[in-house]
Structure formats: structure tokens, C-alpha cells
Protein backbone atom coordinates (compact mmCIF):
# COMPACT_ATOMS: atom_id res chain seq x y z
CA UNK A 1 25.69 41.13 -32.47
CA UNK A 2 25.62 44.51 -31.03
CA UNK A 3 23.95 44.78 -27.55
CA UNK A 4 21.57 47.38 -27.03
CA UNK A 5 21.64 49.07 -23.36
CA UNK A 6 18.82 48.60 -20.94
CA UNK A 7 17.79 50.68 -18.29
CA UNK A 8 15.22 49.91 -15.80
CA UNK A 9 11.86 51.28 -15.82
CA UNK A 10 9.36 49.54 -14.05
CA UNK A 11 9.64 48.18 -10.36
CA UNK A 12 8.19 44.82 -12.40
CA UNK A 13 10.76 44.74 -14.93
CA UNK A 14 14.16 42.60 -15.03
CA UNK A 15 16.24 43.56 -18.01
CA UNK A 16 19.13 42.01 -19.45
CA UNK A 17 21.45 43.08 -22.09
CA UNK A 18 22.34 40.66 -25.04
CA UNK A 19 26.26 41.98 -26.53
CA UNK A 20 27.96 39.33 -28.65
CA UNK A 21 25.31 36.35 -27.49
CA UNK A 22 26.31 36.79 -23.88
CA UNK A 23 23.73 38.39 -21.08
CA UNK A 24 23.69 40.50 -18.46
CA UNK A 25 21.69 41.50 -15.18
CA UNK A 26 21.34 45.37 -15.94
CA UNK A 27 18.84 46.19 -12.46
CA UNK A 28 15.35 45.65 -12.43
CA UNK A 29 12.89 43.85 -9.66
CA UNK A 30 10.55 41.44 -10.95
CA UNK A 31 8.02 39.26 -10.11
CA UNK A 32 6.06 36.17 -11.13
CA UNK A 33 2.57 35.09 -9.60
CA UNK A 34 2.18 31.42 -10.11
CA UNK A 35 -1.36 30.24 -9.39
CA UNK A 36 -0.77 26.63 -10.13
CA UNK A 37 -4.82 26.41 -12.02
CA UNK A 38 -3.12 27.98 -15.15
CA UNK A 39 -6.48 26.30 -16.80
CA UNK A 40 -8.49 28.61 -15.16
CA UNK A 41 -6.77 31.54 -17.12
CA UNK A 42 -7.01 29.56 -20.16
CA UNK A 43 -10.61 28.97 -19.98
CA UNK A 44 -11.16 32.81 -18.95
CA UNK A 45 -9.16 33.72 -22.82
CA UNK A 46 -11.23 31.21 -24.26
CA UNK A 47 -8.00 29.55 -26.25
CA UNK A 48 -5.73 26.92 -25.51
CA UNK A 49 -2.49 28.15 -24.31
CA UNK A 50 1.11 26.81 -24.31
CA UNK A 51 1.58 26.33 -20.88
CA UNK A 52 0.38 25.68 -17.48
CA UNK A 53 1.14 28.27 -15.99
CA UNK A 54 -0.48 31.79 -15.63
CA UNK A 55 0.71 35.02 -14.99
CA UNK A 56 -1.86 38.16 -14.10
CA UNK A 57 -1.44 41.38 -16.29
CA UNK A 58 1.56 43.75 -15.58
CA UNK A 59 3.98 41.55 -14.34
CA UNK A 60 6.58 40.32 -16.68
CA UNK A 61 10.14 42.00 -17.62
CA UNK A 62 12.69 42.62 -20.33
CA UNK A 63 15.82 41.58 -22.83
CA UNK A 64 17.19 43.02 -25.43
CA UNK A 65 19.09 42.25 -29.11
CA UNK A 66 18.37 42.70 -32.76
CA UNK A 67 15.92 44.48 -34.85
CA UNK A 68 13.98 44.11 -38.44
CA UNK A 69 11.43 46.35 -40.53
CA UNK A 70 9.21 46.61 -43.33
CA UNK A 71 6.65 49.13 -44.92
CA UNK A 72 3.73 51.45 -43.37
CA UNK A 73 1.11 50.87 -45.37
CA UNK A 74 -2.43 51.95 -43.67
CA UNK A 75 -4.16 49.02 -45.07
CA UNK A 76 -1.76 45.80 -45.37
CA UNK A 77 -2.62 42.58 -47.41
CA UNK A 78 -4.02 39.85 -46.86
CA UNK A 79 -1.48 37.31 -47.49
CA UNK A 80 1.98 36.93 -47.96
CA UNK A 81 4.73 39.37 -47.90
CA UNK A 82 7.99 40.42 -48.87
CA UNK A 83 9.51 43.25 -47.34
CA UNK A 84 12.98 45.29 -47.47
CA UNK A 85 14.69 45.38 -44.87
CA UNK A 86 16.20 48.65 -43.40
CA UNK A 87 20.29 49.04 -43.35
CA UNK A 88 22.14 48.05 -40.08
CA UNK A 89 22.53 44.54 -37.66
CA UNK A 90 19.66 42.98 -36.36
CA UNK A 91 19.54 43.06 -32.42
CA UNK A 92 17.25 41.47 -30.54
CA UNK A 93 15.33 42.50 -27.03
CA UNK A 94 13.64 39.67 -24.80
CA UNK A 95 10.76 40.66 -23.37
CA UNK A 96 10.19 38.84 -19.99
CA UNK A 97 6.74 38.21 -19.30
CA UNK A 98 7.22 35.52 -16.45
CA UNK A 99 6.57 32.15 -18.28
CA UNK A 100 6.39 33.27 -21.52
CA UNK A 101 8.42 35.66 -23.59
CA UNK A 102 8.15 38.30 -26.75
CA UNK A 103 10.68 39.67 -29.02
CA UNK A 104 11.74 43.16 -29.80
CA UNK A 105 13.59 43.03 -33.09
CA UNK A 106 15.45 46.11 -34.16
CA UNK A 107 17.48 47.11 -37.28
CA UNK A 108 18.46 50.82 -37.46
CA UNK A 109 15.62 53.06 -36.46
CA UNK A 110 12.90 50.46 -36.86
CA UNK A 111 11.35 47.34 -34.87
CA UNK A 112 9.50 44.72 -35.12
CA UNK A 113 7.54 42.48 -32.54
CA UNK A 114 7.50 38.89 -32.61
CA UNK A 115 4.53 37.79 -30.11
CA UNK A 116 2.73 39.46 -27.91
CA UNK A 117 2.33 37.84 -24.86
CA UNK A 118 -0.83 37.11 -22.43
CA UNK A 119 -3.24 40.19 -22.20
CA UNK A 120 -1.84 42.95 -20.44
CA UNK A 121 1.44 42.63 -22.14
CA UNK A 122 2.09 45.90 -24.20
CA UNK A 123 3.08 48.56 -21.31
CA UNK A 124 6.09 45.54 -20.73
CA UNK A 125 6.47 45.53 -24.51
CA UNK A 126 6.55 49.49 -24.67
CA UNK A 127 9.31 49.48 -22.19
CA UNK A 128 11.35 47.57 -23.79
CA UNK A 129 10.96 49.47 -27.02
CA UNK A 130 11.71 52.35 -25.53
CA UNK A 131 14.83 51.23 -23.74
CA UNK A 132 15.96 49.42 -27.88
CA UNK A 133 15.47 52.89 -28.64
CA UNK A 134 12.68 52.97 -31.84
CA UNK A 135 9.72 53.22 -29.47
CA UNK A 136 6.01 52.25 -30.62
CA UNK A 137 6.89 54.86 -33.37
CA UNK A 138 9.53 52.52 -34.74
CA UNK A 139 7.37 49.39 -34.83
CA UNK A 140 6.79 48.69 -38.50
CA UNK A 141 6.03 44.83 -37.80
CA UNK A 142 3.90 42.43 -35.33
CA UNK A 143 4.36 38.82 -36.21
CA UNK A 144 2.36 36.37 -34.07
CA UNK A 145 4.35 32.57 -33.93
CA UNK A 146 1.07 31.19 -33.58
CA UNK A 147 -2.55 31.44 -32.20
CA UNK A 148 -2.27 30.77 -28.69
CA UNK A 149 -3.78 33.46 -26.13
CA UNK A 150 0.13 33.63 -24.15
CA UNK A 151 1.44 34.62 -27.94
CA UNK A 152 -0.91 36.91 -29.11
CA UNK A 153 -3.27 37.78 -26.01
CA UNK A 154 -2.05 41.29 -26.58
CA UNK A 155 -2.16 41.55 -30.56
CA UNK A 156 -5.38 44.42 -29.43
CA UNK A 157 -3.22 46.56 -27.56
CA UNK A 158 0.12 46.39 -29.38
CA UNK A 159 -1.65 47.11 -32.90
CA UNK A 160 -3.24 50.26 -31.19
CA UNK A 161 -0.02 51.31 -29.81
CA UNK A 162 1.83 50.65 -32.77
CA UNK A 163 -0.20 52.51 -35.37
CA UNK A 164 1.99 52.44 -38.18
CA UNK A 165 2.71 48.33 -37.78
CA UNK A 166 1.16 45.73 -39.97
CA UNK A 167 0.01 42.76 -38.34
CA UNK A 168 0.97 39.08 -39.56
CA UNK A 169 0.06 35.42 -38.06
CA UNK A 170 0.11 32.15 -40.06
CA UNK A 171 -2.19 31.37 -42.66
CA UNK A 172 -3.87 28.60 -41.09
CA UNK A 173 -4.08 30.19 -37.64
CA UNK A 174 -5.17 33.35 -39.03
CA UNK A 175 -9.21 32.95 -38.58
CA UNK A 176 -8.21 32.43 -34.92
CA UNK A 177 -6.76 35.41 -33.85
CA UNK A 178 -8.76 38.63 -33.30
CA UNK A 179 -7.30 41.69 -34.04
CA UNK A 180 -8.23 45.45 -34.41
CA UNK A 181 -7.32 45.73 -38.05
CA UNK A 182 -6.87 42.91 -41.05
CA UNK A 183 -3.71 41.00 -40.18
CA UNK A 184 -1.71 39.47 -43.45
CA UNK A 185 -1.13 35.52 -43.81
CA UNK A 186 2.03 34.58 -43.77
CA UNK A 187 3.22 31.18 -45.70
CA UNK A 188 7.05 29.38 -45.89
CA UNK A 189 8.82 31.58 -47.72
CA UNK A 190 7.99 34.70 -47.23
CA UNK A 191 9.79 37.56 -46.02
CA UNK A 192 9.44 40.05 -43.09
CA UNK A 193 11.88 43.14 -42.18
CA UNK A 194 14.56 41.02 -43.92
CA UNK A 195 13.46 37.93 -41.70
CA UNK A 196 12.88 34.41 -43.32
CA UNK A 197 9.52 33.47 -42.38
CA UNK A 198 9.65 29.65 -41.63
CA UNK A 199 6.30 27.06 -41.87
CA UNK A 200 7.07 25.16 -38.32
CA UNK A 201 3.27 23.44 -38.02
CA UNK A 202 2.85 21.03 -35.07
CA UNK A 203 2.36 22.97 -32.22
CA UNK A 204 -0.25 24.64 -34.43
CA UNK A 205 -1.20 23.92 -37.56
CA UNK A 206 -0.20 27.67 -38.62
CA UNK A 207 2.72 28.06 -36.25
CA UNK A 208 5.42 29.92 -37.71
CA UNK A 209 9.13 30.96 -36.76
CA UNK A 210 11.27 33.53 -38.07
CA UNK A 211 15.05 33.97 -39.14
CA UNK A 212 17.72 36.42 -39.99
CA UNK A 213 20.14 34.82 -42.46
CA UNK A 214 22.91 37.47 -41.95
CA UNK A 215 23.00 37.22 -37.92
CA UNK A 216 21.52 33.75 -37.84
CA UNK A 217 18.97 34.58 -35.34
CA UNK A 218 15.85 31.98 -35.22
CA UNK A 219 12.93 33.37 -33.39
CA UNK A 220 11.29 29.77 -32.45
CA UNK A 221 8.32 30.40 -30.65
CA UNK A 222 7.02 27.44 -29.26
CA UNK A 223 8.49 25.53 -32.05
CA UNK A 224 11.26 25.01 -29.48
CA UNK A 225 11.44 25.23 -25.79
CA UNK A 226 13.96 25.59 -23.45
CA UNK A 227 12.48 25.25 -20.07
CA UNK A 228 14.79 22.29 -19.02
CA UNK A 229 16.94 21.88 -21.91
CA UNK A 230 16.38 22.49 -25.67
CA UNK A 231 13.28 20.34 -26.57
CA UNK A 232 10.48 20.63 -29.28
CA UNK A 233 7.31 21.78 -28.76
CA UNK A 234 5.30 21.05 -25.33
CA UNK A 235 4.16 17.95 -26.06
CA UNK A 236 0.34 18.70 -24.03
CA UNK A 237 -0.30 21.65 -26.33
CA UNK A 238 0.88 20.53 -29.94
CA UNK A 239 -1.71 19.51 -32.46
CA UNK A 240 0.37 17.35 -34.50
CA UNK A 241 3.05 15.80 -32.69
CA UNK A 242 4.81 14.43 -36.00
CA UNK A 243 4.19 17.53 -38.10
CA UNK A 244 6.30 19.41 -34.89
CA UNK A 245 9.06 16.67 -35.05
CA UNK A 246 9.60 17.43 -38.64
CA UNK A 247 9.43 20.93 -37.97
CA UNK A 248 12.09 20.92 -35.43
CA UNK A 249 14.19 18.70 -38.15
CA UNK A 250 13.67 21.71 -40.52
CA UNK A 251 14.73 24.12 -38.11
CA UNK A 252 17.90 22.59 -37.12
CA UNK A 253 18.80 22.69 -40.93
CA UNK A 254 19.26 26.26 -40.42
CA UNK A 255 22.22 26.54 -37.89
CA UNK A 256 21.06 29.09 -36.28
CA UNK A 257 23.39 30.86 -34.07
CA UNK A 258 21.22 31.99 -31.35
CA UNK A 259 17.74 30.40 -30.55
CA UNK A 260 15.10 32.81 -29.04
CA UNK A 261 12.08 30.51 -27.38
CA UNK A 262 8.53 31.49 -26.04
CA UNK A 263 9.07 29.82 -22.79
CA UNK A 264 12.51 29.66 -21.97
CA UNK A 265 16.19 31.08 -22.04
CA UNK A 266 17.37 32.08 -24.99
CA UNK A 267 20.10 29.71 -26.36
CA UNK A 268 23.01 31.79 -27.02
CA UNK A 269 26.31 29.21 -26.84
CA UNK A 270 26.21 26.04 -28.84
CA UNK A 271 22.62 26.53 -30.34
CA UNK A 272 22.97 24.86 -33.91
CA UNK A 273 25.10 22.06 -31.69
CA UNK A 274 22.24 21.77 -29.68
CA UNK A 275 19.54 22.00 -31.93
CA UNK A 276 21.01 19.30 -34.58
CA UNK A 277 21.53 16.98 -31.88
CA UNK A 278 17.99 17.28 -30.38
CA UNK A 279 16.65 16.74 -34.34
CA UNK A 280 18.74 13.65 -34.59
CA UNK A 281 17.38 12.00 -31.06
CA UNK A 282 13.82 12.36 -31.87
CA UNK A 283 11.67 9.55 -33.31
């Protein structure tokens, strides 16, 4: 993969470069308010979330990697979607939103997004756009992993910023997620800015992930955690605990080579290793 360079631009912000699946500090001071009642947040969004935890608006940070793309129509469709992907390596930019992260994914001059965090999120998103280089202008895609208010609490903001972006979320999550303009259903199968768009239900019914076949980049969401370890999804917030076991077998079918998580480090060294031999202990 080729790293893109970060530069820090918010006193909140901690940045890290990804170049050839290894990361660096780049500069950045950061912060994370931990309130310990995460529930009260959660009742506040009026959604279940993926976590306990909380974390108040404009305090997150920032990594960076690959890229994808796809087309700019005003009015997108309603369900699924198959889209070229523009010419160049994906690299991929965390964005560090204390307990929870979104993606920045950028081929060539393009981007897309791949969650949007909590509410409050975008100005961390922007940053990090800006620093990959394509800006809001560049964002052609915004795919939501799943329903949950620390995923897509910022879908509002982020389609408003990113005015030439169509908006995708599972199909069976989709009636769950309020956005400013129609947002397309995405099923297994599709394709996304040359990503593979993976059915991972479990932790939601419409949870989704997201793959690059060429760098072998799986963008998890909370299909996979890896808070203390690669594990499957948080047991206290999945829906169908065997559904998200066989979803995890799925994924691990895939060898990725890098495993980008919601909450979590990204698993850069040993990640299909990893990943087969979580599928295989699982009941």
C-alpha cells in the first residue's frame, strides 16, 4: 500500500500514517472524555449503539490509507449498485473518533467514507480528507456498516458536506437510518468504488462490510473488533449472535490482508492468520 502523509490540524486530532501496513505517530494531541453512563448518550440518539462508551462531539482524531469511487449522480437509486472504480491503489485513512472509528478510502483523486461516526463527527472526517488529499470535493461515496447511531450519527452532516456523494447502508437497516437525501440499499454482491460489498448480518440484521480484492483491504465494521484481540462482534449489541458467527466465518474466507474495525486497531500484520483462526475457535 502506499501511505498517504498526515499533517496535523486540529489540537484534538492524533494522526497516523499507514505505508506498507505499518503506522506511524505523525503529531497531533488528542483527547477522549469517557463518562462511564455511555447509555445515557445512547438513549439521548434514540438508537442502540455498539458500545459503552461515549464520546462528546469534536473530540476524536485521524489515520490514513486507501481510497475507492463511484459516480455523481444527483439522485442515486434505491438499491443495489455497481460502480467503476477510478485508476490507482486503494489507501486507506483511519479516522479516530475516540472509541469508535471511520474510514477514508481513496483511489486517485476520489474518496469514499465508510461510517460516520457519533454526531459531531464530520469536521474530524473533513480533516482527514483534506490531509488524503481529495477533500469533501473528492467524496463520491458514504457507506454506512450498519445502523447504529456511533456508525452513522453523522450520515446528516457528511451528506451535506459531501454534495456530490451518494449515500448507501444495508438493505435491511436502511428504514433505520435518517438521512438528508434517499440513500441506496446495498445487498451481497454488490459493488462500490471497486469495493466488494459483503452481507455480514449479526450485529445487525443489515450490517455490511466492504473489500478491495486487489489490496485485500476488509473494512469490518463491527463485524469484527479488536479492542482486546481480534474477536467478532460485541456480543451485548448483536442481534443474532449465530447469524454474526457465520458472518465472521465468511469473512475469514477472504484473507484479507489488513482488517480495518469500528472499535479498535486496525490489524495490519498477520490479519488473515488471525482472522481464520478466530473463525475456527468459535462455536
Amino acid at each position: 500500500m502506499v501511505g498517504a502523509r498526515l499533517t496535523a490540524v486540529s489540537a484534538a486530532a492524533r494522526v497516523s500514517v499507514m505505508s506498507g501496513g505499518q503506522g506511524r505517530l505523525v503529531g497531533r494531541r488528542w483527547f477522549l472524555t469517557q463518562t462511564g453512563r455511555g447509555a445515557v448518550g445512547i438513549a439521548v440518539l434514540g438508537l442502540a449503539a455498539c458500545t459503552g462508551s461515549g464520546r462528546s462531539a469534536g473530540q476524536g482524531g485521524a489515520t490514513a490509507g486507501p481510497t475507492a469511487t463511484g459516480p455523481t449522480a444527483s439522485d442515486p437509486p434505491q438499491s443495489g449498485s455497481t460502480t467503476a472504480a477510478p485508476a490507482g491503489d486503494l489507501r486507506w485513512s483511519r479516522v479516530d473518533l475516540g472509541f469508535v472509528a471511520a474510514y477514508v478510502l481513496v483511489r486517485g483523486r476520489e474518496a469514499a467514507v465508510v461510517d460516520t461516526g457519533v454526531g459531531g463527527s464530520a469536521d474530524e472526517i473533513g480533516a482527514v480528507l483534506d490531509q488524503a488529499g481529495p477533500g469533501w470535493a473528492g467524496v463520491r461515496h458514504v457507506v454506512l456498516t450498519h445502523k447504529h447511531p456511533d456508525h452513522a450519527g453523522s450520515i446528516g452532516d457528511v451528506l451535506t458536506a459531501a454534495t456530490r456523494a451518494t449515500g448507501y447502508v444495508g438493505a435491511d437497516d436502511l428504514a433505520a437510518v435518517d438521512a438528508p437525501r434517499r440513500l441506496t440499499a446495498l445487498g451481497d454482491g454488490d459493488e462500490v468504488f471497486g469495493l466488494q460489498v459483503v452481507a455480514t448480518p449479526g450485529h445487525t440484521v443489515g450490517h455490511l462490510a466492504v473489500f478491495d480484492p486487489d489490496t485485500e483491504v476488509l473494512v469490518a465494521g463491527d463485524a469484527l473488533t479488536n479492542t482486546e484481540g481480534l474477536a467478532g462482534s460485541n456480543p451485548q449489541f448483536t442481534e443474532d449472535k449465530a447469524a454474526a458467527v457465520a458472518s465472521v466465518r465468511k469473512l475469514a474466507r477472504l484473507t484479507p490482508r489488513t482488517i480495518l474495525v469500528g472499535h479498535g486497531e486496525p490489524l495490519t500484520d498477520g490479519a488473515a492468520a488471525a482472522l481464520q483462526k478466530l473463525a475456527s475457535s468459535l462455536p
